[in-house]
C-alpha atoms as a PDB file:
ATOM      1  CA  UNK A   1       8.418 -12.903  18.821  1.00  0.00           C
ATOM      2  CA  UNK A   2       9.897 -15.799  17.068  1.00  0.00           C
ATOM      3  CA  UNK A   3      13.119 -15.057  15.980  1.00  0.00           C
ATOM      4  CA  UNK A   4      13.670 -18.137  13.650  1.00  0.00           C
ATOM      5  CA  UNK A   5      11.036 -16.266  11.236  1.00  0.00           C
ATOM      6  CA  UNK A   6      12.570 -14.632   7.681  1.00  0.00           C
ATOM      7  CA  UNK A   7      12.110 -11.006   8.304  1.00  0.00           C
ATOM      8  CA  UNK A   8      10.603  -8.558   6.034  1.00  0.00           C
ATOM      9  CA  UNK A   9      11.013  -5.265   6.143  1.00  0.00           C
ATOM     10  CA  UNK A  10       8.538  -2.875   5.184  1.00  0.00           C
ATOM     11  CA  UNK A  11       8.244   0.934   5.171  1.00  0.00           C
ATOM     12  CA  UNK A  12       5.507   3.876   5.237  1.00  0.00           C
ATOM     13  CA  UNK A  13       5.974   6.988   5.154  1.00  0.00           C
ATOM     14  CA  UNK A  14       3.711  10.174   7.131  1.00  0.00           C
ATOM     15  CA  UNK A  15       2.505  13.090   8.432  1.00  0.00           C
ATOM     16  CA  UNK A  16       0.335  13.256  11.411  1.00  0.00           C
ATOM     17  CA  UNK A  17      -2.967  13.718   9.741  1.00  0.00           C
ATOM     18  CA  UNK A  18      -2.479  10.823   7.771  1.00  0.00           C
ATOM     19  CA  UNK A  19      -2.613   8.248  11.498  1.00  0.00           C
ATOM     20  CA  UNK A  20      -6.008   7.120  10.842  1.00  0.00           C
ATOM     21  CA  UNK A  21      -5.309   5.709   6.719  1.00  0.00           C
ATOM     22  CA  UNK A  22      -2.024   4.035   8.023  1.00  0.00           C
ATOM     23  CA  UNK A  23      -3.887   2.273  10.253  1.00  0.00           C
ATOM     24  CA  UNK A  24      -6.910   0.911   8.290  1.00  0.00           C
ATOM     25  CA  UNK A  25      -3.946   0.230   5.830  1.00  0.00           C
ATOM     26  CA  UNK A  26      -1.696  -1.308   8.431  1.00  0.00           C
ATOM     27  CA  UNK A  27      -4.799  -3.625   9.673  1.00  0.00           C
ATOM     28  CA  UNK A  28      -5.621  -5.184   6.105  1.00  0.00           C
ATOM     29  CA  UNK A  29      -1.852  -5.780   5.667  1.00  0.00           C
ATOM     30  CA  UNK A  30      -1.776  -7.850   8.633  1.00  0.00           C
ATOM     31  CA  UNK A  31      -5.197  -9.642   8.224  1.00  0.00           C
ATOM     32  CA  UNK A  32      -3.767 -10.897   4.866  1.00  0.00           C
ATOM     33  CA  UNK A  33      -0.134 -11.616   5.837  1.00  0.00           C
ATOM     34  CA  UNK A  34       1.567 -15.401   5.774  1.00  0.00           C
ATOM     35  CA  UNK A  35       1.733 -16.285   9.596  1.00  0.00           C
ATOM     36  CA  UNK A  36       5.348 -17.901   8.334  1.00  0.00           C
ATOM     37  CA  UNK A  37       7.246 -14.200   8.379  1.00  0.00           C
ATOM     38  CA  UNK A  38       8.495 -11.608  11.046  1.00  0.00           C
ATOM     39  CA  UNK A  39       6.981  -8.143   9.705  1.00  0.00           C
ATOM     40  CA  UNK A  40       9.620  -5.323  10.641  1.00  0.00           C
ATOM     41  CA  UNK A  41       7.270  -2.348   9.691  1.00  0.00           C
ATOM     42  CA  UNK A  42       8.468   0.727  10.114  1.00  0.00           C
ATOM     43  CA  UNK A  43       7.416   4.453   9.789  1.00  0.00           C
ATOM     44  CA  UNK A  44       8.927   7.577   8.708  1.00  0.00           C
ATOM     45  CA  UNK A  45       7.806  10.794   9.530  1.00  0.00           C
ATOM     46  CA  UNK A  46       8.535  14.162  10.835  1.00  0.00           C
ATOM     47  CA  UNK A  47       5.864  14.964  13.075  1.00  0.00           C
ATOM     48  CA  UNK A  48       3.811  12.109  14.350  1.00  0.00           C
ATOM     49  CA  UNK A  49       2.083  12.448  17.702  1.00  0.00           C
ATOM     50  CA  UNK A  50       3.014  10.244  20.760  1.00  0.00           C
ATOM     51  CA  UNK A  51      -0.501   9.599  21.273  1.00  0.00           C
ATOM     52  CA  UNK A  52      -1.146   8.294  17.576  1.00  0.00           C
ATOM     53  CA  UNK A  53       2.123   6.127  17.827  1.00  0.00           C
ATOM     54  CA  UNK A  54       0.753   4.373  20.753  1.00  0.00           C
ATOM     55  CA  UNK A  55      -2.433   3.825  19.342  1.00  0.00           C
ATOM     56  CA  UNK A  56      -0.701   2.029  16.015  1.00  0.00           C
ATOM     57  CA  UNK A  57       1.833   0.064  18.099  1.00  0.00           C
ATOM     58  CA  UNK A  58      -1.381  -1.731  19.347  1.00  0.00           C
ATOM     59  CA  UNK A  59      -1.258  -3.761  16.012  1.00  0.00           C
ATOM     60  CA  UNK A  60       2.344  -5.271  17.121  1.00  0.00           C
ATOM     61  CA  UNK A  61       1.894  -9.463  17.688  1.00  0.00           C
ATOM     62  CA  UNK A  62       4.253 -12.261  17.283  1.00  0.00           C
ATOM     63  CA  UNK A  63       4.724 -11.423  13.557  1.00  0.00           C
ATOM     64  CA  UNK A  64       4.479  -7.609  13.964  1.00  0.00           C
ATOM     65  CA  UNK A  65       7.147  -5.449  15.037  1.00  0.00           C
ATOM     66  CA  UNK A  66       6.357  -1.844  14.744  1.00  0.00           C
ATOM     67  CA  UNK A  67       8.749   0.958  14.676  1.00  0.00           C
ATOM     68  CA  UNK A  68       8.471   4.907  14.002  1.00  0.00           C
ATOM     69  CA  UNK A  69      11.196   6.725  12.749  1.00  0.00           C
ATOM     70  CA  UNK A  70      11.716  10.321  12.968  1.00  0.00           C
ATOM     71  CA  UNK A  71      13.390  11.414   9.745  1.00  0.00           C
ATOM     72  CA  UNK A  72      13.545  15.038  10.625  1.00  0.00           C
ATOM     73  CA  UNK A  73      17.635  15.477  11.314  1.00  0.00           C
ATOM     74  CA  UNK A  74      18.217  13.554   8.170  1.00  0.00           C
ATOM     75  CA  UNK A  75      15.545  15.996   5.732  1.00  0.00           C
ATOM     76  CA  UNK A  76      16.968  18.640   7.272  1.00  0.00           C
ATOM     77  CA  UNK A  77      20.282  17.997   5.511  1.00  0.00           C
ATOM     78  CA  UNK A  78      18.490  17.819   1.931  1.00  0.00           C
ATOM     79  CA  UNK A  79      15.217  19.982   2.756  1.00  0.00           C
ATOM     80  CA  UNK A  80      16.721  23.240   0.560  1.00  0.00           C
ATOM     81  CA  UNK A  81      16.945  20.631  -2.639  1.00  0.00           C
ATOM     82  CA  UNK A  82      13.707  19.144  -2.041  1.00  0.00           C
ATOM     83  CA  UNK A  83      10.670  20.621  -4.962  1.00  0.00           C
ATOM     84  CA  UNK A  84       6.904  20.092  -3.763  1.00  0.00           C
ATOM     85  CA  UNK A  85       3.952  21.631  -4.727  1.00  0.00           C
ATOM     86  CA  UNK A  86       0.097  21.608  -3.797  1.00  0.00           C
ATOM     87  CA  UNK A  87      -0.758  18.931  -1.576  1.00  0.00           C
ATOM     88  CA  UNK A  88       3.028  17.193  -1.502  1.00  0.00           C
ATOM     89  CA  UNK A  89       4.876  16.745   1.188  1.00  0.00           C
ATOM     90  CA  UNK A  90       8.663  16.416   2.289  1.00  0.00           C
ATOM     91  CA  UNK A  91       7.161  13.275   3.091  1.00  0.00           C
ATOM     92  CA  UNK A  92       7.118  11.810  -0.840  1.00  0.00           C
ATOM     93  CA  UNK A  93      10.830  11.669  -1.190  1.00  0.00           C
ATOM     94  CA  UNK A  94      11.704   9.502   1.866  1.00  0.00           C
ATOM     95  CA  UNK A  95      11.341   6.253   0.053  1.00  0.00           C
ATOM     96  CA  UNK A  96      14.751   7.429  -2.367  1.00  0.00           C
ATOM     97  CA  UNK A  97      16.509   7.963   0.701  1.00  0.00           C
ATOM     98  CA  UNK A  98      15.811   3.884   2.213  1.00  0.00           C
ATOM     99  CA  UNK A  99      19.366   2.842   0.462  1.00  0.00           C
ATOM    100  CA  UNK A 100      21.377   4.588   2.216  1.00  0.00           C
ATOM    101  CA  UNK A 101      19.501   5.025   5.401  1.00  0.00           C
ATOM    102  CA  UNK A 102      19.091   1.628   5.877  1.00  0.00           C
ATOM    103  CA  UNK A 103      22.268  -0.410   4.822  1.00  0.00           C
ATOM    104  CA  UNK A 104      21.591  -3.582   6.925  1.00  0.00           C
ATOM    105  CA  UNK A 105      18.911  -4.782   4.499  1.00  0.00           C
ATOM    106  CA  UNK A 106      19.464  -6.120   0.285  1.00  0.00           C
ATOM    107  CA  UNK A 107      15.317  -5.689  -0.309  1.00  0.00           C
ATOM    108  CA  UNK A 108      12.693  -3.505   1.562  1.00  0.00           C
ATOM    109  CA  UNK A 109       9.375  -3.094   0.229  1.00  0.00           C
ATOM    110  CA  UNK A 110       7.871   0.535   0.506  1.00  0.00           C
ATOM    111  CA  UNK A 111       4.070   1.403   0.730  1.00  0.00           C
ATOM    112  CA  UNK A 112       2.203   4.429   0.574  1.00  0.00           C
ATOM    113  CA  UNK A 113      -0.460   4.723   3.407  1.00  0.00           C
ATOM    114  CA  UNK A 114      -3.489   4.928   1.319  1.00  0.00           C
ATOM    115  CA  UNK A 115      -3.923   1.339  -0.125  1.00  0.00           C
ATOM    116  CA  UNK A 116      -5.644  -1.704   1.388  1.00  0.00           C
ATOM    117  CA  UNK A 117      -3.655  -4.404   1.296  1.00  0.00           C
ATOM    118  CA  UNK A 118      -6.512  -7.649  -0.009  1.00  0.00           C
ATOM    119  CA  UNK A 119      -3.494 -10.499  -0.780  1.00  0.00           C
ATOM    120  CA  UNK A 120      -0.282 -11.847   1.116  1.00  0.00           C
ATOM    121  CA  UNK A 121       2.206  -9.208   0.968  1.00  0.00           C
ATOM    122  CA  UNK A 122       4.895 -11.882   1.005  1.00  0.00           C
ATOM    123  CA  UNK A 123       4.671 -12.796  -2.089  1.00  0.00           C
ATOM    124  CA  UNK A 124       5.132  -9.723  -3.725  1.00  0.00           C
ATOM    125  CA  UNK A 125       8.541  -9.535  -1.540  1.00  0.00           C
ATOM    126  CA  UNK A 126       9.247 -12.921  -2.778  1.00  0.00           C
ATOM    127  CA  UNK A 127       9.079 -11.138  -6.698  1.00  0.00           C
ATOM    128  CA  UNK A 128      12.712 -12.090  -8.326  1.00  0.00           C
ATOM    129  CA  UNK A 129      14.143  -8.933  -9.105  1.00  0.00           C
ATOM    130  CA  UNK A 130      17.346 -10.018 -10.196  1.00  0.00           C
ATOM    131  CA  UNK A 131      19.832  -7.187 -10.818  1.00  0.00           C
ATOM    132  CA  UNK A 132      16.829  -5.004 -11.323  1.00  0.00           C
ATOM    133  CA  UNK A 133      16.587  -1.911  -8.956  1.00  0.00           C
ATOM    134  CA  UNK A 134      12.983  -1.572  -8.342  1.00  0.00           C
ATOM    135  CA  UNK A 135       9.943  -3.934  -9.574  1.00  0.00           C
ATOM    136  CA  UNK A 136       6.481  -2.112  -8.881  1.00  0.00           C
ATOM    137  CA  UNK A 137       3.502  -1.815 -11.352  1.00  0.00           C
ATOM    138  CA  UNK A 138       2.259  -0.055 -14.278  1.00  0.00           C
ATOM    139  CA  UNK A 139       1.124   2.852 -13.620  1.00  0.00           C
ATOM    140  CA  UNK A 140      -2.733   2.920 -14.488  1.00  0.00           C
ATOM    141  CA  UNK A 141      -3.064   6.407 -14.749  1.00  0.00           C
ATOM    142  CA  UNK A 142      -0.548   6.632 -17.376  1.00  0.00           C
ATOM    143  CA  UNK A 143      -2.009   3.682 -18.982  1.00  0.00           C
ATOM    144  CA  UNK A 144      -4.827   5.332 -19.853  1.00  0.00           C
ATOM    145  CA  UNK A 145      -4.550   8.923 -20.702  1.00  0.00           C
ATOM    146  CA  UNK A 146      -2.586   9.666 -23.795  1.00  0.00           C
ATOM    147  CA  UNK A 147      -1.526  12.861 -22.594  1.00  0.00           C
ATOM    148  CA  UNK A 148       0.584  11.436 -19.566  1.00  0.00           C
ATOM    149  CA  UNK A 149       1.527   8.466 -21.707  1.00  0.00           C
ATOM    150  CA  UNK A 150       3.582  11.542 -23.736  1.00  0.00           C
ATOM    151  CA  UNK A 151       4.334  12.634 -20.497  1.00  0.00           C
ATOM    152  CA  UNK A 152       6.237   9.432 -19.576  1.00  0.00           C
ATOM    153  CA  UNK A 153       8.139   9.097 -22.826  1.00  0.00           C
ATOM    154  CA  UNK A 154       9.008  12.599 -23.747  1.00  0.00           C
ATOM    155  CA  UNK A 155       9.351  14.427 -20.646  1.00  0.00           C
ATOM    156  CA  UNK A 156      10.127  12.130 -18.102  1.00  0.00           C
ATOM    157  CA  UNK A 157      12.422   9.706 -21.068  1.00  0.00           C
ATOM    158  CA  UNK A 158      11.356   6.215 -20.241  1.00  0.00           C
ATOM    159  CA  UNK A 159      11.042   3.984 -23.888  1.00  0.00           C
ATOM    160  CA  UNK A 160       7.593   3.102 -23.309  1.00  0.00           C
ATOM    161  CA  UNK A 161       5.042   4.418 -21.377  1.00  0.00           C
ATOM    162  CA  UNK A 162       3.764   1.102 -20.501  1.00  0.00           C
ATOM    163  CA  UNK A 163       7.037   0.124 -18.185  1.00  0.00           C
ATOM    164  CA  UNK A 164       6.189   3.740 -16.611  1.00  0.00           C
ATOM    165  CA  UNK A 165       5.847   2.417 -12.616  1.00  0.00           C
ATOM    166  CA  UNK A 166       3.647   3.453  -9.952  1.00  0.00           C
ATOM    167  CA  UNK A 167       5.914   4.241  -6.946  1.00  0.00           C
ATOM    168  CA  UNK A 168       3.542   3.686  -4.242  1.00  0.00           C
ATOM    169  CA  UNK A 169       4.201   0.017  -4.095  1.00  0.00           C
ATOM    170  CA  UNK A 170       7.574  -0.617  -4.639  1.00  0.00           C
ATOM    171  CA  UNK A 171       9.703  -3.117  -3.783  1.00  0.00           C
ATOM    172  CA  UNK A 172      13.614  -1.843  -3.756  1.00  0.00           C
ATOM    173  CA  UNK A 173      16.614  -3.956  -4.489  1.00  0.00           C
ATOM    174  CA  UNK A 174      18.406  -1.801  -1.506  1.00  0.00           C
ATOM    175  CA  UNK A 175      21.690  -3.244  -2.587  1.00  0.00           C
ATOM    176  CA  UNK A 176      21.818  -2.933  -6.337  1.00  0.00           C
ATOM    177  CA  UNK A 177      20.486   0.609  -5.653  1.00  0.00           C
ATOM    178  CA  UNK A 178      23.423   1.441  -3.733  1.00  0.00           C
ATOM    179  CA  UNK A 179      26.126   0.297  -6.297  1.00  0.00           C
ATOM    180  CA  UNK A 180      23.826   2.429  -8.772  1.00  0.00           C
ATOM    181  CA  UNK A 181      25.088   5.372  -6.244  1.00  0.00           C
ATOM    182  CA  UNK A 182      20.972   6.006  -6.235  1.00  0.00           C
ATOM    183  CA  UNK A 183      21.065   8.537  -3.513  1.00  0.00           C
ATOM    184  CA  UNK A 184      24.044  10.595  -5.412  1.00  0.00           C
ATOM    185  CA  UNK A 185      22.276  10.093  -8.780  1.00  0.00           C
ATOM    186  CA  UNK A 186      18.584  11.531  -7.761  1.00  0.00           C
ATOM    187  CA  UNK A 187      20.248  14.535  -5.771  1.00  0.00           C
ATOM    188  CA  UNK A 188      22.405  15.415  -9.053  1.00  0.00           C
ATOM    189  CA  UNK A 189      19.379  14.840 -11.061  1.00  0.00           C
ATOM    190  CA  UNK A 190      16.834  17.122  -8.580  1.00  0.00           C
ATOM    191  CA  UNK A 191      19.064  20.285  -8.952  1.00  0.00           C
ATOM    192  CA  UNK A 192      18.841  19.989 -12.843  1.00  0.00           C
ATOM    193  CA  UNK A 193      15.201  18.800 -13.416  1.00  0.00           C
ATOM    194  CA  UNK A 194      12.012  19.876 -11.522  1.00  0.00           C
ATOM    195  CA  UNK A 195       9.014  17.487 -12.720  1.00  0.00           C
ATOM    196  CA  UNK A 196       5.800  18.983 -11.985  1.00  0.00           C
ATOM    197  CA  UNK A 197       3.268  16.323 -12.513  1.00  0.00           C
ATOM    198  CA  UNK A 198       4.278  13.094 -10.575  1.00  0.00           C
ATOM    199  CA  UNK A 199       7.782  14.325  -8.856  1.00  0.00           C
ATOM    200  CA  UNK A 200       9.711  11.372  -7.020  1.00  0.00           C
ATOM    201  CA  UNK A 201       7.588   9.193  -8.974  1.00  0.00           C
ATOM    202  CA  UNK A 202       9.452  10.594 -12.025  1.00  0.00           C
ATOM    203  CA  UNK A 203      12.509  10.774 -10.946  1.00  0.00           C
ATOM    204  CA  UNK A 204      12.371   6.990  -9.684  1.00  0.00           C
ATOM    205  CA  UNK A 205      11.201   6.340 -13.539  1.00  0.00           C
ATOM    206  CA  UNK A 206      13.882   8.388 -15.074  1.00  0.00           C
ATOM    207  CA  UNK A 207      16.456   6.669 -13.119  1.00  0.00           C
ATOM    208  CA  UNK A 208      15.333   3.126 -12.510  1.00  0.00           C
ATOM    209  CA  UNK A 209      14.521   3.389 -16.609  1.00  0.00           C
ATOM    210  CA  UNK A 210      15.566  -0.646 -18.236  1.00  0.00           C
ATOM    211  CA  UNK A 211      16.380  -1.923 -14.390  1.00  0.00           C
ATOM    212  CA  UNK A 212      12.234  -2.619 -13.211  1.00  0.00           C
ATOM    213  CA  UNK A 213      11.077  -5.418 -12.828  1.00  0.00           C
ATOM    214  CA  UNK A 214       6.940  -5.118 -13.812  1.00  0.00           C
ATOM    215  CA  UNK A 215       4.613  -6.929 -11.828  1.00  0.00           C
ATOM    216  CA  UNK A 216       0.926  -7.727 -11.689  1.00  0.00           C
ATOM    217  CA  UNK A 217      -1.729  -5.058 -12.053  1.00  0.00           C
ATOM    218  CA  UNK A 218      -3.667  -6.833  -8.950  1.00  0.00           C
ATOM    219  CA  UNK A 219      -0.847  -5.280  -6.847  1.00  0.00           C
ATOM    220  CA  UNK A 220      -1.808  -1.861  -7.413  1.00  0.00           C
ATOM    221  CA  UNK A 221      -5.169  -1.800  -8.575  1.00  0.00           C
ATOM    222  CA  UNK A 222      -6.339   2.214  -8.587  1.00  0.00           C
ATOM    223  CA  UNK A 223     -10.409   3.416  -8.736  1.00  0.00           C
ATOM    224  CA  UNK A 224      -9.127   5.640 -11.814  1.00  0.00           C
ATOM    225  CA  UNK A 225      -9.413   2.989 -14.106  1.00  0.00           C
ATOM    226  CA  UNK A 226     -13.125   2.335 -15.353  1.00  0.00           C
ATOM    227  CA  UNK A 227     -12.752  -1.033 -15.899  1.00  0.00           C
ATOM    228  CA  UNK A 228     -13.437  -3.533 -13.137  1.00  0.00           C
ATOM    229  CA  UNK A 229     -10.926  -5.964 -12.002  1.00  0.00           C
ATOM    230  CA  UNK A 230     -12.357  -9.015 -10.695  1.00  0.00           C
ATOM    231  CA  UNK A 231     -12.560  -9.007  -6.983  1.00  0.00           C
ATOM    232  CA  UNK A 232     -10.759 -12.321  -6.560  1.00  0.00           C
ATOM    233  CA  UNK A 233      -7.914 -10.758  -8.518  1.00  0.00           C
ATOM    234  CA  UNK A 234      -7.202  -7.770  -6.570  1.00  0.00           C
ATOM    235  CA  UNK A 235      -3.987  -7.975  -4.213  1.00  0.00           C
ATOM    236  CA  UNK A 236      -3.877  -4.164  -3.110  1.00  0.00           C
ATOM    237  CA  UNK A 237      -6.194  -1.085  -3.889  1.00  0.00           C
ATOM    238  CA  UNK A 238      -4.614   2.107  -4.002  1.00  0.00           C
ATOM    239  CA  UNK A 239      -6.092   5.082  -3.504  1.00  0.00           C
ATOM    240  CA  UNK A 240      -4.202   7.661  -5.162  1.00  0.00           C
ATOM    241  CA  UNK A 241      -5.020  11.165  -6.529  1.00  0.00           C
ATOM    242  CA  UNK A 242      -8.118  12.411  -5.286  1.00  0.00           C
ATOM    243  CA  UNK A 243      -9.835   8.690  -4.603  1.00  0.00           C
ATOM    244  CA  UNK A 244      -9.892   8.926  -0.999  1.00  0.00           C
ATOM    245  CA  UNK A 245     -12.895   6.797   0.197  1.00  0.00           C
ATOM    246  CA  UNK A 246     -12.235   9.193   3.007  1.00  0.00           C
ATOM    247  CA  UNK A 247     -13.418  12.235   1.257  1.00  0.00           C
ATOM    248  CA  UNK A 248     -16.011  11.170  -1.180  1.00  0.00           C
ATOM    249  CA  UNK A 249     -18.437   8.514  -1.757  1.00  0.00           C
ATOM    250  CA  UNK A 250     -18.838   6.871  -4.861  1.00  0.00           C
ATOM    251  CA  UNK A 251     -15.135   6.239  -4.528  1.00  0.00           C
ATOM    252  CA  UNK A 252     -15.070   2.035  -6.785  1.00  0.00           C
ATOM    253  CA  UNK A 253     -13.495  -0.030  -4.865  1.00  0.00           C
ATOM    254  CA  UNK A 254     -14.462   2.297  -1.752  1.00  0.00           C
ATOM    255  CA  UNK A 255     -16.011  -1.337   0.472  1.00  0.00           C
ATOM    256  CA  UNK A 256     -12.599  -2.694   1.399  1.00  0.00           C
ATOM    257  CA  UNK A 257     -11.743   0.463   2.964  1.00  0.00           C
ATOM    258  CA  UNK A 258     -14.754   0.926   4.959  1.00  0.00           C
ATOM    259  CA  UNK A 259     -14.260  -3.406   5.760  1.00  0.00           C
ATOM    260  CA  UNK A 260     -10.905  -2.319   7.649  1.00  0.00           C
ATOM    261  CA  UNK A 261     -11.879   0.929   8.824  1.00  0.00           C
ATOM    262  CA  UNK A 262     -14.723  -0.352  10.628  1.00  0.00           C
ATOM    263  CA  UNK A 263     -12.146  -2.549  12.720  1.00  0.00           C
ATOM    264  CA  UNK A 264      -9.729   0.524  13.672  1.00  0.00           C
ATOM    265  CA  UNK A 265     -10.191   2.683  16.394  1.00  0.00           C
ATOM    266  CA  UNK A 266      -9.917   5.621  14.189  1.00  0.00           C
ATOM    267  CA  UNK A 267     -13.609   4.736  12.464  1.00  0.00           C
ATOM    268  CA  UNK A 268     -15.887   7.657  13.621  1.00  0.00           C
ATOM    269  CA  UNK A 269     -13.119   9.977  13.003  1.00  0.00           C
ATOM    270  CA  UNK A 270     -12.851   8.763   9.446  1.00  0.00           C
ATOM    271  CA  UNK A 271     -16.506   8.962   9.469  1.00  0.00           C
ATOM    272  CA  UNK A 272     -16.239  12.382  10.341  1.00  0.00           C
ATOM    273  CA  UNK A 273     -13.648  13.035   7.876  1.00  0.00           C
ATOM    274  CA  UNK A 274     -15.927  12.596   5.295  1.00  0.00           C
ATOM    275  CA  UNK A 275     -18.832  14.264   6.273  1.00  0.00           C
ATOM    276  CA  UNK A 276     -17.052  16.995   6.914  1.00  0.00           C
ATOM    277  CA  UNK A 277     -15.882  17.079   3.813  1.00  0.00           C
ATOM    278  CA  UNK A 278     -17.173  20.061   2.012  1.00  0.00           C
ATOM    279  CA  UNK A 279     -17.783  20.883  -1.768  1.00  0.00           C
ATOM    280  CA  UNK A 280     -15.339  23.151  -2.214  1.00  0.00           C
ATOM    281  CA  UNK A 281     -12.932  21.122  -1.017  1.00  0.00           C
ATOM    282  CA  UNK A 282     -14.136  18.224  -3.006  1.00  0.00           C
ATOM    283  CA  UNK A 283     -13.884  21.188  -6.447  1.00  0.00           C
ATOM    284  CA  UNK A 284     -10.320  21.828  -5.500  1.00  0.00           C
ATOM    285  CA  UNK A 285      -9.791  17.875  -5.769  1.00  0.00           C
ATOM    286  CA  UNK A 286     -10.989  18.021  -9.096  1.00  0.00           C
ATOM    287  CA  UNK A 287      -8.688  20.820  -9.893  1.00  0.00           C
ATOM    288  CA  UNK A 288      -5.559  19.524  -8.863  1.00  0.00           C
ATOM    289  CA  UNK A 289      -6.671  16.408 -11.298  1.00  0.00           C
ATOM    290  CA  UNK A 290      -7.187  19.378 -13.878  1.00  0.00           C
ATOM    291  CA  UNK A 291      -3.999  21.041 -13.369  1.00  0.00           C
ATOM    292  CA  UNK A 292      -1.900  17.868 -13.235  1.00  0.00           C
ATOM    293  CA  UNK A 293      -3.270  17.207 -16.634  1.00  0.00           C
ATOM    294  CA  UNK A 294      -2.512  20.878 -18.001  1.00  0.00           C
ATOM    295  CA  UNK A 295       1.180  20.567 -16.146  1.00  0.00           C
ATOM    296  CA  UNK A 296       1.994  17.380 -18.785  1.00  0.00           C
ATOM    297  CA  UNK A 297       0.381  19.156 -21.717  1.00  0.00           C
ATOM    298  CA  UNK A 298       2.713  22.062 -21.262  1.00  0.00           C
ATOM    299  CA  UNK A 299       5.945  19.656 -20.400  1.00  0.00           C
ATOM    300  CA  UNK A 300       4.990  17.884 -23.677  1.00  0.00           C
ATOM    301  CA  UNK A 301       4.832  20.723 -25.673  1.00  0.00           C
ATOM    302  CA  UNK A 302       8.282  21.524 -24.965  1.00  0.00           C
ATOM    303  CA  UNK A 303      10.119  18.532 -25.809  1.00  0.00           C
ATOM    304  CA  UNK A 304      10.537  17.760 -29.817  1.00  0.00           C
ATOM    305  CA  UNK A 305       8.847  14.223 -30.743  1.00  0.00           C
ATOM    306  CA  UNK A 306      10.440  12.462 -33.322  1.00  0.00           C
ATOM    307  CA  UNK A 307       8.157   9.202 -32.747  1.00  0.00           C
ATOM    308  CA  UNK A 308       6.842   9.518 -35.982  1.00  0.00           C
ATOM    309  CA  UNK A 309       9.676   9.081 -38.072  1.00  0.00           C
ATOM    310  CA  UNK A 310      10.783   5.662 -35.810  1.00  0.00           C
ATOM    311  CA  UNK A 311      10.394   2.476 -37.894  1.00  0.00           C
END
């Protein structure tokens, strides 16, 4: 590997079941990626087979360095303060841990394993961040749906819901985060507030709040939204909520997943994933989307909006 190469670091975080995602994820990252970068990727997780981690560390080249990390003696410190619910994970929180696990790096970027990665994820490491802690996109959920746009400002207290971020691309400012005493700051804040609706998300909002640095849409472009985004424009899909290409369909967006899958390994088993899929599975998806949405009406309704009398 050629040493002389500007590293950048980059970080997922999973659980076992999640292997074949990474890797469709993991192979349109490095399809995409400038040639002129060393890409220390590596993985946290609790529980990933020795089987599956050989089968990823297949993607390793010259630019690719590939390393899993078994956070397990670390969330076991913090595991009693840690809130989840439904389909969350441990897993979720492992990103607001990166500052102080990893003090040999200023800027990381951190990616959730269900996106495909369509531009050069250089360049959105290259973003100047300044003195900001975080830079990361709207949030197109929020964008669009007036009840979590209340959601954003009253409950979770950021000015505007349209600087409300999306936490599943993120690029950290590692050291500005420390001197913000992050880690101290979220672990205060988690025994005193329990969000129910987007959880580290929010707290990475209600923290980072006036220190995020927004960037383009195309970075973390989500099927939610009903209207298109021009192919050509689109940097990284995300496939949050209950869009998993892998579970239904007529997921938009779904032919960039399938494009990568089909070059994995893990293909028939993905296949399988979805065909296996059955309908009342697929109805609990849609209630989860349901109950997220009744979880920020009640929130709202507890918190006194004086919006109105602002001039």
């Amino acid at each position: 590997m050629n040493e002389k190469l500007k590293e950048i670091p980059i970080f997922f975080a999973m659980d076992d079941k999640y292997t074949p995602f990474l890797a469709v994820a993991l192979k349109s990252l490095i399809e995409n990626a400038s040639k002129e970068y060393k890409y220390l990727i590596k993985i946290l997780h609790t529980d990933v087979q020795k089987s599956h981690m050989d089968q990823i560390k297949k993607y390793e080249n010259e630019n690719i360095n590939i390393e899993f990390v078994d956070l397990s003696y670390y969330i076991e410190k913090v595991k009693d303060k840690l809130y989840t619910r439904d389909y969350y994970t441990n897993t979720t929180y492992f990103r607001l841990f990166l500052p102080e696990l990893y003090p040999q790096y200023d800027k990381v970027l951190y990616l959730d394993s269900d996106i495909i990665v369509l531009g050069d994820i250089s360049e959105l490491y290259n973003t100047d961040m300044g003195t900001n802690l975080v830079a990361a996109a709207p949030d197109d959920i929020i964008q669009t749906n007036k009840v979590f746009q209340d959601y954003a400002e009253l409950v979770v207290g950021v000015a505007n819901y349209q600087h409300y971020f999306n936490a599943g691309v993120l690029l950290m400012n590692l050291d500005e985060l420390r001197k913000f005493k992050f880690q101290e700051k979220f672990l205060y804040l988690l025994e005193k507030v329990k969000f129910s609706v987007a959880q580290d998300q929010d707290y990475l909002n209600r923290l980072c709040k006036g220190r995020v640095t927004l960037v383009s849409h195309d970075w973390d472009v989500m099927p939610y939204v009903n209207e298109e985004t021009k192919p050509e424009d689109i940097k990284i899909v995300h496939y949050n909520f209950a869009y998993k290409p892998w579970r239904f369909e007529d997921v938009k967006y779904n032919e960039y997943f399938w494009k990568y899958a089909k070059e994995t390994e893990f293909y028939d088993e993905i296949l399988q994933t979805r065909e296996s899929y059955t309908e009342e599975q697929k109805f609990q998806d849609r209630e989860a989307e349901k109950m997220l949405v009744e979880f920020a009406i009640r929130e709202n309704s507890c918190v006194g909006d004086d919006r109105k009398n602002r001039r």
